[in-house]
Protein backbone atom coordinates (compact mmCIF):
# COMPACT_ATOMS: atom_id res chain seq x y z
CA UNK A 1 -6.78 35.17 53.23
CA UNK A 2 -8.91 34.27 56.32
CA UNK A 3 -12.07 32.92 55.27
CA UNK A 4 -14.06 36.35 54.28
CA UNK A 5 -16.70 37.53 56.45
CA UNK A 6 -20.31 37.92 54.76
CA UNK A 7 -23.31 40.23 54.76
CA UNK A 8 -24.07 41.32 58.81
CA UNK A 9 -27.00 39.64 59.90
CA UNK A 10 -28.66 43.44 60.61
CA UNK A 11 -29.24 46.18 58.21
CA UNK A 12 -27.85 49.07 60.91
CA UNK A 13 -23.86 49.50 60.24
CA UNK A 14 -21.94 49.99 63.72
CA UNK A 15 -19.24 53.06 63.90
CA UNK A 16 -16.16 51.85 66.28
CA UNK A 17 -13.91 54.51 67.54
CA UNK A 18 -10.62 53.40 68.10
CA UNK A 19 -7.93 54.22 70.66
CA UNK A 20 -5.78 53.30 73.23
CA UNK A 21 -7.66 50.26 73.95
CA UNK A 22 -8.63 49.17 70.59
CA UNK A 23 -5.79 50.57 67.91
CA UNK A 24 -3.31 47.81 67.59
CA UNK A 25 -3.85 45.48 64.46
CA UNK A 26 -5.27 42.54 66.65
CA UNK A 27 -7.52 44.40 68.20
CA UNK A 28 -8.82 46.24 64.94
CA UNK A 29 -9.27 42.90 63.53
CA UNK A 30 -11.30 41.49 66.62
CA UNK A 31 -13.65 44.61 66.93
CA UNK A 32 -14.52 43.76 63.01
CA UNK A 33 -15.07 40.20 63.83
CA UNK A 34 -17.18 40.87 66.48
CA UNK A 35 -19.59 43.58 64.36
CA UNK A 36 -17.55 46.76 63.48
CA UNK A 37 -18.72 47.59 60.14
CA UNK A 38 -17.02 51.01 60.28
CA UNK A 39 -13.82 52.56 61.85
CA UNK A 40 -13.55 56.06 63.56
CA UNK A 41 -10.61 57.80 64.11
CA UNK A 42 -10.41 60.90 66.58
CA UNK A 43 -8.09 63.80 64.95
CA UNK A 44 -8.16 65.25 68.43
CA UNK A 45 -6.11 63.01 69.98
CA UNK A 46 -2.52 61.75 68.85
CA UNK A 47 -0.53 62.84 66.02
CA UNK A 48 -0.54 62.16 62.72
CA UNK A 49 2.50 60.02 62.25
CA UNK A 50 0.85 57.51 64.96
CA UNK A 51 -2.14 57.23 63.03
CA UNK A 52 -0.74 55.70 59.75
CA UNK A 53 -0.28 52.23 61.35
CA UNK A 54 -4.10 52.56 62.64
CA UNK A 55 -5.02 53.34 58.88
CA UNK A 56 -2.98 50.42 57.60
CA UNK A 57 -4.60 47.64 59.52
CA UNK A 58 -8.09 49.07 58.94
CA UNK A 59 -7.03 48.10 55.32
CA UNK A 60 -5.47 45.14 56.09
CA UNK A 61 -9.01 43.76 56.69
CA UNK A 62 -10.14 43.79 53.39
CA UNK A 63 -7.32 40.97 52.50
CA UNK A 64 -7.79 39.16 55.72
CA UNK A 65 -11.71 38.86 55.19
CA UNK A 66 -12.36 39.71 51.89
CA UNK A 67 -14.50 42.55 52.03
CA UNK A 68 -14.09 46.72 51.83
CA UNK A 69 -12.76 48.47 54.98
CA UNK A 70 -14.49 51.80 55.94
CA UNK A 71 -12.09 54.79 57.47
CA UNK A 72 -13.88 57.83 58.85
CA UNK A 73 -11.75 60.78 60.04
CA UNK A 74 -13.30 63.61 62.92
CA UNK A 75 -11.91 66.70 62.87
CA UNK A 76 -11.48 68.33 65.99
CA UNK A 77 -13.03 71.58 64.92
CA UNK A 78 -12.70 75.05 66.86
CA UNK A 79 -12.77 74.55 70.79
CA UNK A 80 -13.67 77.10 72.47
CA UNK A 81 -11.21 77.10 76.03
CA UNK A 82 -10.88 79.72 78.74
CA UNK A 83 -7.17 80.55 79.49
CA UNK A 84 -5.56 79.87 82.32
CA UNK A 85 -5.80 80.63 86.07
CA UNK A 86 -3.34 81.82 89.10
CA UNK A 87 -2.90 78.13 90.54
CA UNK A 88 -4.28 76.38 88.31
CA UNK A 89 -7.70 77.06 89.46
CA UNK A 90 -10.69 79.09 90.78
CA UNK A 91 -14.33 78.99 92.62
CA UNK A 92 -17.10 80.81 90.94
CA UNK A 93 -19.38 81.83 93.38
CA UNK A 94 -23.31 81.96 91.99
CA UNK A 95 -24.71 85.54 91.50
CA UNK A 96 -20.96 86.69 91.36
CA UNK A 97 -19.67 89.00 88.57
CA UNK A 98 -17.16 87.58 86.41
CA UNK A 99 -15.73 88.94 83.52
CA UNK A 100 -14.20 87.51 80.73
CA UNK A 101 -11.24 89.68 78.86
CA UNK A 102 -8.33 89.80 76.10
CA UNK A 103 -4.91 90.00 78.38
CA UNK A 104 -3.11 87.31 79.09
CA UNK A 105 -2.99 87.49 82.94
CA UNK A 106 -3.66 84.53 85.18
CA UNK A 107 -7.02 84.29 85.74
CA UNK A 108 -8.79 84.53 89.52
CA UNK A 109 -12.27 84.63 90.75
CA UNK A 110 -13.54 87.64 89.29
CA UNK A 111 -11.88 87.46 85.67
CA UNK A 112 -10.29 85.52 82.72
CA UNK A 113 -8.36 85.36 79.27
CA UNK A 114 -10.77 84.68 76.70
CA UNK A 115 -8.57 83.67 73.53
CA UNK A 116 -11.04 83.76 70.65
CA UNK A 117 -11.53 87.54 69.75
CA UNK A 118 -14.72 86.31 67.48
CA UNK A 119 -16.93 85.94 70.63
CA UNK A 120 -16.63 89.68 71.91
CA UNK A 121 -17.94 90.86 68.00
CA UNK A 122 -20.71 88.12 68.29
CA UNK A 123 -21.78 88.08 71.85
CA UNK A 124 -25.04 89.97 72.70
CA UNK A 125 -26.43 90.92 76.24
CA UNK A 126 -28.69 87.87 78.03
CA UNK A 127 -26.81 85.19 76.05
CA UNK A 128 -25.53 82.20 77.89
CA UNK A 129 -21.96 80.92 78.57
CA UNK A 130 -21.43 77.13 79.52
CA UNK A 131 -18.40 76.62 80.66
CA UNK A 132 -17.02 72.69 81.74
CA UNK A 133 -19.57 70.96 79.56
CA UNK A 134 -22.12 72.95 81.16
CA UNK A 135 -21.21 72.54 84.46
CA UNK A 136 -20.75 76.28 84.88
CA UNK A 137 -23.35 78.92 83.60
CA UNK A 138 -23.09 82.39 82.97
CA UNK A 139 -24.68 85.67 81.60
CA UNK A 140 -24.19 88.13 79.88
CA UNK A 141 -24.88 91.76 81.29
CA UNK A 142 -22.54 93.85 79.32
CA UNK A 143 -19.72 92.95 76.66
CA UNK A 144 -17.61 95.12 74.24
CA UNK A 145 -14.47 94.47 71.81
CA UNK A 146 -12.03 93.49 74.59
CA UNK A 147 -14.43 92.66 77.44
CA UNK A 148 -17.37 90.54 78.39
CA UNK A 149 -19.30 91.20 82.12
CA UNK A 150 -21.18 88.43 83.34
CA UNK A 151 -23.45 87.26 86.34
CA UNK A 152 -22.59 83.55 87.32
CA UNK A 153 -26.30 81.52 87.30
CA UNK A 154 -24.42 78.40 88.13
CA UNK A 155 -21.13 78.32 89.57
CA UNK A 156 -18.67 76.09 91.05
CA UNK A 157 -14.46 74.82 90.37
CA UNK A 158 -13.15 76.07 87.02
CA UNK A 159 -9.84 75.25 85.64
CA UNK A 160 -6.90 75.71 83.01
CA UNK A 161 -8.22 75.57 79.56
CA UNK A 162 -11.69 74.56 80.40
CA UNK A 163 -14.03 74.59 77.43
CA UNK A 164 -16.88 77.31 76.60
CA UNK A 165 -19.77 76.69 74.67
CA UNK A 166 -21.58 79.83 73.33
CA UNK A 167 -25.35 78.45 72.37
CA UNK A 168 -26.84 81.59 71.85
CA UNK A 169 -25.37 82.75 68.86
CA UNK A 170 -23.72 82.52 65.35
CA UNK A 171 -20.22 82.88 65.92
CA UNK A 172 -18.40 84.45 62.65
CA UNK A 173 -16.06 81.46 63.41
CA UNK A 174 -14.32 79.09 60.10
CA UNK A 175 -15.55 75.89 60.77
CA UNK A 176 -11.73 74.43 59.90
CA UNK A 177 -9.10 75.68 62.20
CA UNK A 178 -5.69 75.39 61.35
CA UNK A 179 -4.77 71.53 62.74
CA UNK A 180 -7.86 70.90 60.78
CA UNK A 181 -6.74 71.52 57.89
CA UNK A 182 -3.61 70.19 58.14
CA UNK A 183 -5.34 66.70 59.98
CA UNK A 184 -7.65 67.04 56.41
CA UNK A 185 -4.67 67.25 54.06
CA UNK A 186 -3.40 63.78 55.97
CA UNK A 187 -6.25 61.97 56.02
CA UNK A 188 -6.92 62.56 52.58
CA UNK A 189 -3.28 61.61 51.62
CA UNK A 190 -4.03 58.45 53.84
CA UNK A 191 -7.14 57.78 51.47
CA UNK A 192 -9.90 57.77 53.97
CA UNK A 193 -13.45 57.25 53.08
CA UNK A 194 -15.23 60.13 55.11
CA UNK A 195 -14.23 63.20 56.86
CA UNK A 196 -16.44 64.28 58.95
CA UNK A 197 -16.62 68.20 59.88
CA UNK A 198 -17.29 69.27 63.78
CA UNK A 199 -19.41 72.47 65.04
CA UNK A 200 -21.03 72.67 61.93
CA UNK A 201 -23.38 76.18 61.95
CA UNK A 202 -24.47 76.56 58.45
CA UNK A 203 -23.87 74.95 55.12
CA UNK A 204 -21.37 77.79 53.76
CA UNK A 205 -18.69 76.03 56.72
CA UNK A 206 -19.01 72.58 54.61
CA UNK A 207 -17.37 74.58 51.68
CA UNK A 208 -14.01 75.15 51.98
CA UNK A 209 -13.78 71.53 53.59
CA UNK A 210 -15.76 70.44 50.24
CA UNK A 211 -13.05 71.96 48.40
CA UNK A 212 -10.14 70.98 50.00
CA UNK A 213 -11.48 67.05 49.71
CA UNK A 214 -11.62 67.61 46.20
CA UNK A 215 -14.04 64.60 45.54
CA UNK A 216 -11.77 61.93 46.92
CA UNK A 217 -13.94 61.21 50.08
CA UNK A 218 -17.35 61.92 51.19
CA UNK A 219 -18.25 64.68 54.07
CA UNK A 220 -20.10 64.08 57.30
CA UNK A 221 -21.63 67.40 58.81
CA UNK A 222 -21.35 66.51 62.59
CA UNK A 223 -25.10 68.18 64.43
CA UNK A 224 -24.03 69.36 67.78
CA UNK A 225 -24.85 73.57 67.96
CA UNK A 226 -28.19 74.93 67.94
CA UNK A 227 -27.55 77.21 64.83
CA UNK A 228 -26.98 74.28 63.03
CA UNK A 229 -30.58 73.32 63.73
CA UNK A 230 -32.34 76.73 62.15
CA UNK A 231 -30.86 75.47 59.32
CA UNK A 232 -30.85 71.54 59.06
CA UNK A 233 -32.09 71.17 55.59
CA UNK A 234 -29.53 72.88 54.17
CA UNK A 235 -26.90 71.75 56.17
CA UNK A 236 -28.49 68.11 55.09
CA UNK A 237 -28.22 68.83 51.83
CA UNK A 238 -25.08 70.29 51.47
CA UNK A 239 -23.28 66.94 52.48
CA UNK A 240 -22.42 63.46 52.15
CA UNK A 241 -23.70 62.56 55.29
CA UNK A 242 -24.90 63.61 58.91
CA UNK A 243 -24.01 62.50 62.73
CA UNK A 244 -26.40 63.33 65.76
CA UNK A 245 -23.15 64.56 67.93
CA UNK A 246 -25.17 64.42 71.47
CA UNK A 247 -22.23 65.16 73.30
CA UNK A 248 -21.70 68.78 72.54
CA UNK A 249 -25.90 68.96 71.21
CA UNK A 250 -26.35 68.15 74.95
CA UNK A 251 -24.44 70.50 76.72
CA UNK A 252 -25.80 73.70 74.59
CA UNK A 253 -29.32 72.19 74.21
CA UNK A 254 -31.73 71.07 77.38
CA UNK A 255 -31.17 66.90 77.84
CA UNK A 256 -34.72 66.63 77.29
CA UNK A 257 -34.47 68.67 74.02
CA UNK A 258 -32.42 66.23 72.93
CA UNK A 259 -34.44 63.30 72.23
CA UNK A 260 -36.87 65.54 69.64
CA UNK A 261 -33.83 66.98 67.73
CA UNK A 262 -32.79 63.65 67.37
CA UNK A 263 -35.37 62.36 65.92
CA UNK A 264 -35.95 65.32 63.44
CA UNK A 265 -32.46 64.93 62.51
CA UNK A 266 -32.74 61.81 61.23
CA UNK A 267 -35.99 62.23 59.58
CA UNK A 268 -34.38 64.48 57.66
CA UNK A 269 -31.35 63.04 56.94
CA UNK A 270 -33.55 59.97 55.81
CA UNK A 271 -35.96 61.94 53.17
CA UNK A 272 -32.85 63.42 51.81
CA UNK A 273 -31.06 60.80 51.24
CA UNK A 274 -28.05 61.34 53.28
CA UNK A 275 -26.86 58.65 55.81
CA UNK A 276 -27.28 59.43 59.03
CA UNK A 277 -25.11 58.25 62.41
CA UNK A 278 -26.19 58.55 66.05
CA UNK A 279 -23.78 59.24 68.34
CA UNK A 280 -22.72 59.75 72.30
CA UNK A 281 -22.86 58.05 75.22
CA UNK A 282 -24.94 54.83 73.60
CA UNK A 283 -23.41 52.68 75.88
CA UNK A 284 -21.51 54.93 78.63
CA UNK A 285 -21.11 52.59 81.52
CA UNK A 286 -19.32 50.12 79.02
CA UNK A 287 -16.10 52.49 79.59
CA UNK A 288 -15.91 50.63 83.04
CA UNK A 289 -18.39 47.46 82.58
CA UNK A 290 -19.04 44.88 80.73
CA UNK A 291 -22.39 44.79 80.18
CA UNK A 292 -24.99 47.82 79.50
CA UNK A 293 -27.38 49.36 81.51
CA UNK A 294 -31.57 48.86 80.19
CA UNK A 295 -31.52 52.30 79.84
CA UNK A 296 -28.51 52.36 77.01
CA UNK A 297 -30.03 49.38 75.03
CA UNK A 298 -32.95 51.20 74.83
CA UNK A 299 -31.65 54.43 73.75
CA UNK A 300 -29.95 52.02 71.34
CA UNK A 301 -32.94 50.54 69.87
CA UNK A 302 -34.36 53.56 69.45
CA UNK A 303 -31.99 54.75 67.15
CA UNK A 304 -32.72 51.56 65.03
CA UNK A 305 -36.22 51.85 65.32
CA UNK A 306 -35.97 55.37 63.94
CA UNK A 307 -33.83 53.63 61.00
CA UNK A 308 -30.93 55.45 61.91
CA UNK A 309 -28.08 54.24 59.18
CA UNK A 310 -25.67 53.96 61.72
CA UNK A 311 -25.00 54.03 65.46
CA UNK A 312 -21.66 54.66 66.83
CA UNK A 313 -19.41 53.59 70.03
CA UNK A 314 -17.05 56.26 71.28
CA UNK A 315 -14.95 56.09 74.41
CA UNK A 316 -16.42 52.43 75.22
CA UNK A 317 -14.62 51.55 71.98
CA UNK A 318 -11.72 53.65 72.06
CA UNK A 319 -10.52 53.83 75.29
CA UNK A 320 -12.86 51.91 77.72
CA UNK A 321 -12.20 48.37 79.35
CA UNK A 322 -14.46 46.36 77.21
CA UNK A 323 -13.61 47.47 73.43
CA UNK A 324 -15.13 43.65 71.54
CA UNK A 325 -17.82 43.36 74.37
CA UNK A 326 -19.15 46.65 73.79
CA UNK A 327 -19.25 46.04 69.69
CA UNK A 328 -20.88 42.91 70.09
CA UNK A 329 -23.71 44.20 72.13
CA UNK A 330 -24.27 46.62 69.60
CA UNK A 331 -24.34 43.97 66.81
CA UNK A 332 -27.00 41.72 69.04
CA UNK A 333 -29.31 44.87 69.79
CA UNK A 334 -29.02 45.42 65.77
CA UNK A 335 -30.13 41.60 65.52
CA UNK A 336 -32.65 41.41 68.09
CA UNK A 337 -34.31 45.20 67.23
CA UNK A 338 -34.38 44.03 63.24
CA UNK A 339 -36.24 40.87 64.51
CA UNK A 340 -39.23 42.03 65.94
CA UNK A 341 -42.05 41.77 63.76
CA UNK A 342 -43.05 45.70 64.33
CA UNK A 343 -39.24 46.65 63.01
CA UNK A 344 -40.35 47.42 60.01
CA UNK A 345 -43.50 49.37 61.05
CA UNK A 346 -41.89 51.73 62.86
CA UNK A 347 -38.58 51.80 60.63
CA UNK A 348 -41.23 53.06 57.72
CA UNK A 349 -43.53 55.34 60.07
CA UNK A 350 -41.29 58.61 58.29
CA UNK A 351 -42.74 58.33 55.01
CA UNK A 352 -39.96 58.45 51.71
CA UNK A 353 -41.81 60.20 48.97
CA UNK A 354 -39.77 59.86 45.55
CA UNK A 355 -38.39 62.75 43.93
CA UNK A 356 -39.25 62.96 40.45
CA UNK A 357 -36.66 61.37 38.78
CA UNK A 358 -36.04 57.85 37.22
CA UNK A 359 -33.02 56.66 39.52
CA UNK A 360 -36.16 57.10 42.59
CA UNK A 361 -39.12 55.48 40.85
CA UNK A 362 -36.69 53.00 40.31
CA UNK A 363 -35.85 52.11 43.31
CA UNK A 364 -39.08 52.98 44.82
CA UNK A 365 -40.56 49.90 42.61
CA UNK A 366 -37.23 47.52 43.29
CA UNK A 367 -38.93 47.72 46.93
CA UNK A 368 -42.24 46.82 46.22
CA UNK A 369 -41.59 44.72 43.46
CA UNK A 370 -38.94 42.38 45.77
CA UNK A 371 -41.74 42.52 48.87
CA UNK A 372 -44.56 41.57 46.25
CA UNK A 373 -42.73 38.06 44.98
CA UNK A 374 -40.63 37.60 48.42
CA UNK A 375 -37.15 38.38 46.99
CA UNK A 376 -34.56 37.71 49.34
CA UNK A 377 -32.25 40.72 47.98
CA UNK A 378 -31.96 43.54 46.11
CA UNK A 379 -28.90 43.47 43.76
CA UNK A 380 -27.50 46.87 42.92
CA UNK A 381 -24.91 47.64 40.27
CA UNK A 382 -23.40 51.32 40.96
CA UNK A 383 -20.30 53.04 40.13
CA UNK A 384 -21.02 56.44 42.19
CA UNK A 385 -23.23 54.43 44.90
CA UNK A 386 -25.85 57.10 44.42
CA UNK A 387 -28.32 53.65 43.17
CA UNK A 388 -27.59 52.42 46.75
CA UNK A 389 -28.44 55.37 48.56
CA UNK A 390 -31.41 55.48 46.99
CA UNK A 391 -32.88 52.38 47.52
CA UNK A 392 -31.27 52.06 51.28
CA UNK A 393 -33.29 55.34 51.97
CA UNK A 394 -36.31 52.78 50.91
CA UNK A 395 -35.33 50.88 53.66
CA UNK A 396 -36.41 47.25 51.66
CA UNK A 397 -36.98 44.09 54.28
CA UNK A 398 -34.46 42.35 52.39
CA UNK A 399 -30.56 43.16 52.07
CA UNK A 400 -28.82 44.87 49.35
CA UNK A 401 -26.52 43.98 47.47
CA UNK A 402 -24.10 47.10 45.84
CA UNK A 403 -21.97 45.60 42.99
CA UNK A 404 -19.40 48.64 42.16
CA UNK A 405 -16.49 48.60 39.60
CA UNK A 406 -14.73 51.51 42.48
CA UNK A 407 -13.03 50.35 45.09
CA UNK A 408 -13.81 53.82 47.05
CA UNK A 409 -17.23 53.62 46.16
CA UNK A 410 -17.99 50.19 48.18
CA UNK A 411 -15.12 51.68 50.98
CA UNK A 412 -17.92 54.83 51.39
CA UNK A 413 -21.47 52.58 51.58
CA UNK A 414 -19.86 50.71 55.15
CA UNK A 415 -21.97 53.88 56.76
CA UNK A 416 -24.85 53.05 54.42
CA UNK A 417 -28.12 51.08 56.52
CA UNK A 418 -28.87 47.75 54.60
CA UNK A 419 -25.82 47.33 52.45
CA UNK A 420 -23.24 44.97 51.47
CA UNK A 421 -20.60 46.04 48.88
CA UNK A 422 -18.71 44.37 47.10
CA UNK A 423 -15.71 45.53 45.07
CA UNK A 424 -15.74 43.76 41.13
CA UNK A 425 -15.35 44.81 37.31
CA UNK A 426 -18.54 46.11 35.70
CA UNK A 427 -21.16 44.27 33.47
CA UNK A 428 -20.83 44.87 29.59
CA UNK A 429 -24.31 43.60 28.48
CA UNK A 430 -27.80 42.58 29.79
CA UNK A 431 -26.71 38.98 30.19
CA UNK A 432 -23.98 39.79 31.43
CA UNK A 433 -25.61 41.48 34.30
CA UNK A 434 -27.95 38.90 35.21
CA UNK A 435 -25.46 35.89 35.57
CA UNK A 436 -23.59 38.37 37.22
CA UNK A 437 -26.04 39.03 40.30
CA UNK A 438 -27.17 35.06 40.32
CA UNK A 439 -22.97 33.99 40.93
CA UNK A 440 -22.53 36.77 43.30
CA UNK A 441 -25.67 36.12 44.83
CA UNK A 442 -24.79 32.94 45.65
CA UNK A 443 -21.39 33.64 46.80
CA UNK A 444 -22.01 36.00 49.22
CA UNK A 445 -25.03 33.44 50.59
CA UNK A 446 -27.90 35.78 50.16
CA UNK A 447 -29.73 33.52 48.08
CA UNK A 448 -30.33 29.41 47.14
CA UNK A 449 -31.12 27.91 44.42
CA UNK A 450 -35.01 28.45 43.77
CA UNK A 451 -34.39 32.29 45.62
CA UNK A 452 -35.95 35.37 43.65
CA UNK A 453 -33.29 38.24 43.79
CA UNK A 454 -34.58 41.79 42.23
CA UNK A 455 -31.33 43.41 39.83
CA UNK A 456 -31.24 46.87 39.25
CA UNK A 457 -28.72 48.65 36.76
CA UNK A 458 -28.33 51.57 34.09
CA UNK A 459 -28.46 51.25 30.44
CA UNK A 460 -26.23 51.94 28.62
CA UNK A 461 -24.10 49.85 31.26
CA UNK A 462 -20.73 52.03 32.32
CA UNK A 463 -22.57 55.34 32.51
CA UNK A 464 -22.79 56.77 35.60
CA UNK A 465 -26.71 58.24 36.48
CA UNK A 466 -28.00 56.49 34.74
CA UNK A 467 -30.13 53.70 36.77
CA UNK A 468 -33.11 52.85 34.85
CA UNK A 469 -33.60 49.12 34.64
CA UNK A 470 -35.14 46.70 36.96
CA UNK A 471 -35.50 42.65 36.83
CA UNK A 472 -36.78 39.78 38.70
CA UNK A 473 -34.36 37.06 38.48
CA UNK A 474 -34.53 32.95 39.94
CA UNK A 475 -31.70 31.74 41.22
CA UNK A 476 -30.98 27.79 39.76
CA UNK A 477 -28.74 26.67 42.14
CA UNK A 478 -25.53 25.64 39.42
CA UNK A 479 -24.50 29.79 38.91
CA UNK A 480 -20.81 28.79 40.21
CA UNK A 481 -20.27 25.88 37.85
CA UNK A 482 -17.19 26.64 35.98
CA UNK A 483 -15.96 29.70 38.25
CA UNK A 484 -12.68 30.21 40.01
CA UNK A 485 -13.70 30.67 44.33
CA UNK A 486 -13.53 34.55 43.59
CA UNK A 487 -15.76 37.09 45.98
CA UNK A 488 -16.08 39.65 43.21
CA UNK A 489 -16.17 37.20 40.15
């Protein structure tokens, strides 16, 4: 085993997509040297069979530096596409009509297959159509079951298979097309930690993927459509965890809306408990450079600032020209962003009020207690990892520590602000539990002899829910004395 790789000097995780340029075992291994704390893999591109090797090294991390690899899986979801046009393509002209219909016909300048019957039922008069990412705008005037008359407010080229984006409106869509749920089955089978669901609208479309996980990984509602926002909370609460998705948020939405829904979607996602990813275009021109622009580290540090849980690299990971560059700036804006003095200000200007229950005054005292005598960690033993998404949505000054018995538990907290988990057997007894924290403590290097580390755990020990206990423990110095050179001893 290659000497194992420790807590991350920053609390924010970093989300990796990989690709072309990043997918190979060598590479996978580099991007987590250089800061990847998570991996992302795109179910829209590829087939299945090609992703099992990509799965396999992600793993073969956790022997090669001895700590928990974390898999996340995006669904493609249901794109919305035009069909196709006499050669290929067509000119819009603005103020034009252009209609939108059911046959199959190439397509011309004044008309076009529409495959998704769902939109004619759902479509009302004065509702936009983007079409191209938004390139292309249009109108409704007049619709019925097999036909849709528009004005074109913004025209221009449009060709094959281009994709629509219907803001204005609900569509009586399933969230989980068919390759969906076949891309679901496989990741599952492949034992990734987090599926994450695309186009979400309302909570009812994180059910049927809720049921076809079955419990054996955790479910990231993706925010990119405006319906989704009428009904964040629920959405929120109805899963495991939430990504800003400003691609597609972006291209329905104002830009300058953007920045506010943002924001509200991870002040929610923070006073709920859920852990919360911001995505798109963080640092664009690293597709084709190798260093950022101001503007992207800024919009970067924002995100942190806001305490955002995790921020994520797409295409400058996945297929861009500077994969481990792009990673590592990332990791240094985490570093240099957590270092300012104000950090944790700001990271605490969206208050975290405790729900009523023992598990939150808990960890709502673990904080204060560890600022009050300067403990240099929170130790958490969990076997669901709810304890640690409790006290990460505390957001403490110091790291923290997750001690779980399940190996998928400490796969799922790599998205988790704050954390780092470590896979071991549970604690039996009090005592037990307190050498425990002081050996592993010391052998992950968050603490030196003379250090003040704050424990927290559930009595009776082995029951899940049941976080109740906390205690200040001083670290001697002589913990290891006596132990084999085991991470999770």
């Amino acid at each position: 085993m290659t000497k194992a790789i420790g807590p991350r000097a920053r609390k924010v995780r970093v989300l990796a997509t990989l690709g072309p340029a990043s997918n190979t075992p060598e590479m996978i291994a580099t991007l987590f040297r250089a800061g990847a704390d998570a991996f992302r893999i795109n179910m829209s591109h590829g087939d299945q069979a090609s992703k099992i090797a990509v799965i396999q090294a992600i793993r073969a991390l956790e022997k090669k530096f001895g700590r928990p690899s974390t898999i996340l899986a995006d669904l493609q979801g249901p794109k919305l596409r035009v069909g196709k046009f006499a050669g290929g393509k067509t000119e819009l002209v603005t103020g034009s009509t252009f209609v939108l219909d059911r046959s199959p016909e190439p397509g011309d300048a004044t008309r076009v297959e529409l495959p998704h019957k769902e939109i004619f039922a759902a479509i009302e008069p004065g509702a936009r159509l983007l079409l191209d990412d938004g390139k292309l705008v249009l109108r409704v005037q007049d619709h019925g079951l097999e036909r849709i008359e528009t004005i074109v407010e913004v025209g221009g080229a449009l060709s094959n298979s281009k994709g629509l984006n219907v803001p204005d409106v609900v569509l009586p869509m399933a969230a989980l097309t068919p390759k969906d749920i076949s891309d679901l089955a496989f990741a599952v089978e492949q034992g990734v930690d987090w599926i994450a669901l695309s186009f979400v609208q309302r909570p009812e479309d994180l059910a049927e993927a809720r049921k076809l996980i079955g419990g054996k990984a955790a479910l990231l509602a993706k925010i990119e459509k405006p319906a989704a926002i009428d009904r964040l909370e629920e959405i929120v609460e109805a899963c495991d965890g939430v990504m800003v998705a400003r691609g597609d948020l972006g291209v329905e939405m104002p830009p300058q809306a953007v920045p506010p829904l943002q924001k509200r979607i991870v002040e929610v996602s923070r006073r709920l408990g859920r852990p919360v990813v911001v995505a798109t275009q963080m640092l664009e021109s690293m597709i084709v450079s190798p260093s950022p622009t101001r503007a992207e580290v800024s919009d970067v540090a924002t995100a942190i600032y806001d305490g955002a849980d995790a921020i994520m690299l797409s295409a400058e990971s996945a297929a861009g020209q500077w994969p481990v560059e792009s990673v590592a700036m990332m990791n240094a804006i985490g570093i240099s962003v957590e270092g300012d003095p104000m950090h944790g200000d700001r990271v605490h200007f969206t208050v975290m009020k405790p729900d009523p229950t023992t598990g939150d005054a808990i960890c709502e005292a673990a904080k204060n207690i560890a600022r009050t005598v300067s403990a240099v960690a929170i130790i958490c033993f969990t076997s669901s990892g709810s304890t640690a998404r409790r006290i990460a949505r505390e957001r403490p000054g110091v790291p923290i520590l997750v001690l779980t018995p399940r190996l998928e538990t400490a796969r799922r907290l790599g998205l988790l602000w704050g954390t780092h988990a470590v896979h071991t057997k549970d604690v039996a007894s009090f005592e037990d539990m307190v050498a425990k924290s002081k050996r592993m403590a010391l052998r992950h290097g968050l603490a030196r002899a003379g250090d003040v580390v704050v424990v927290m755990a559930g009595v009776p020990f082995k029951t899940p829910g049941s976080t109740n206990v906390v205690h200040v423990v001083r670290i001697v110095g002589d913990e290891l004395k006596g132990y084999t050179d085991s991470a999770s001893g």
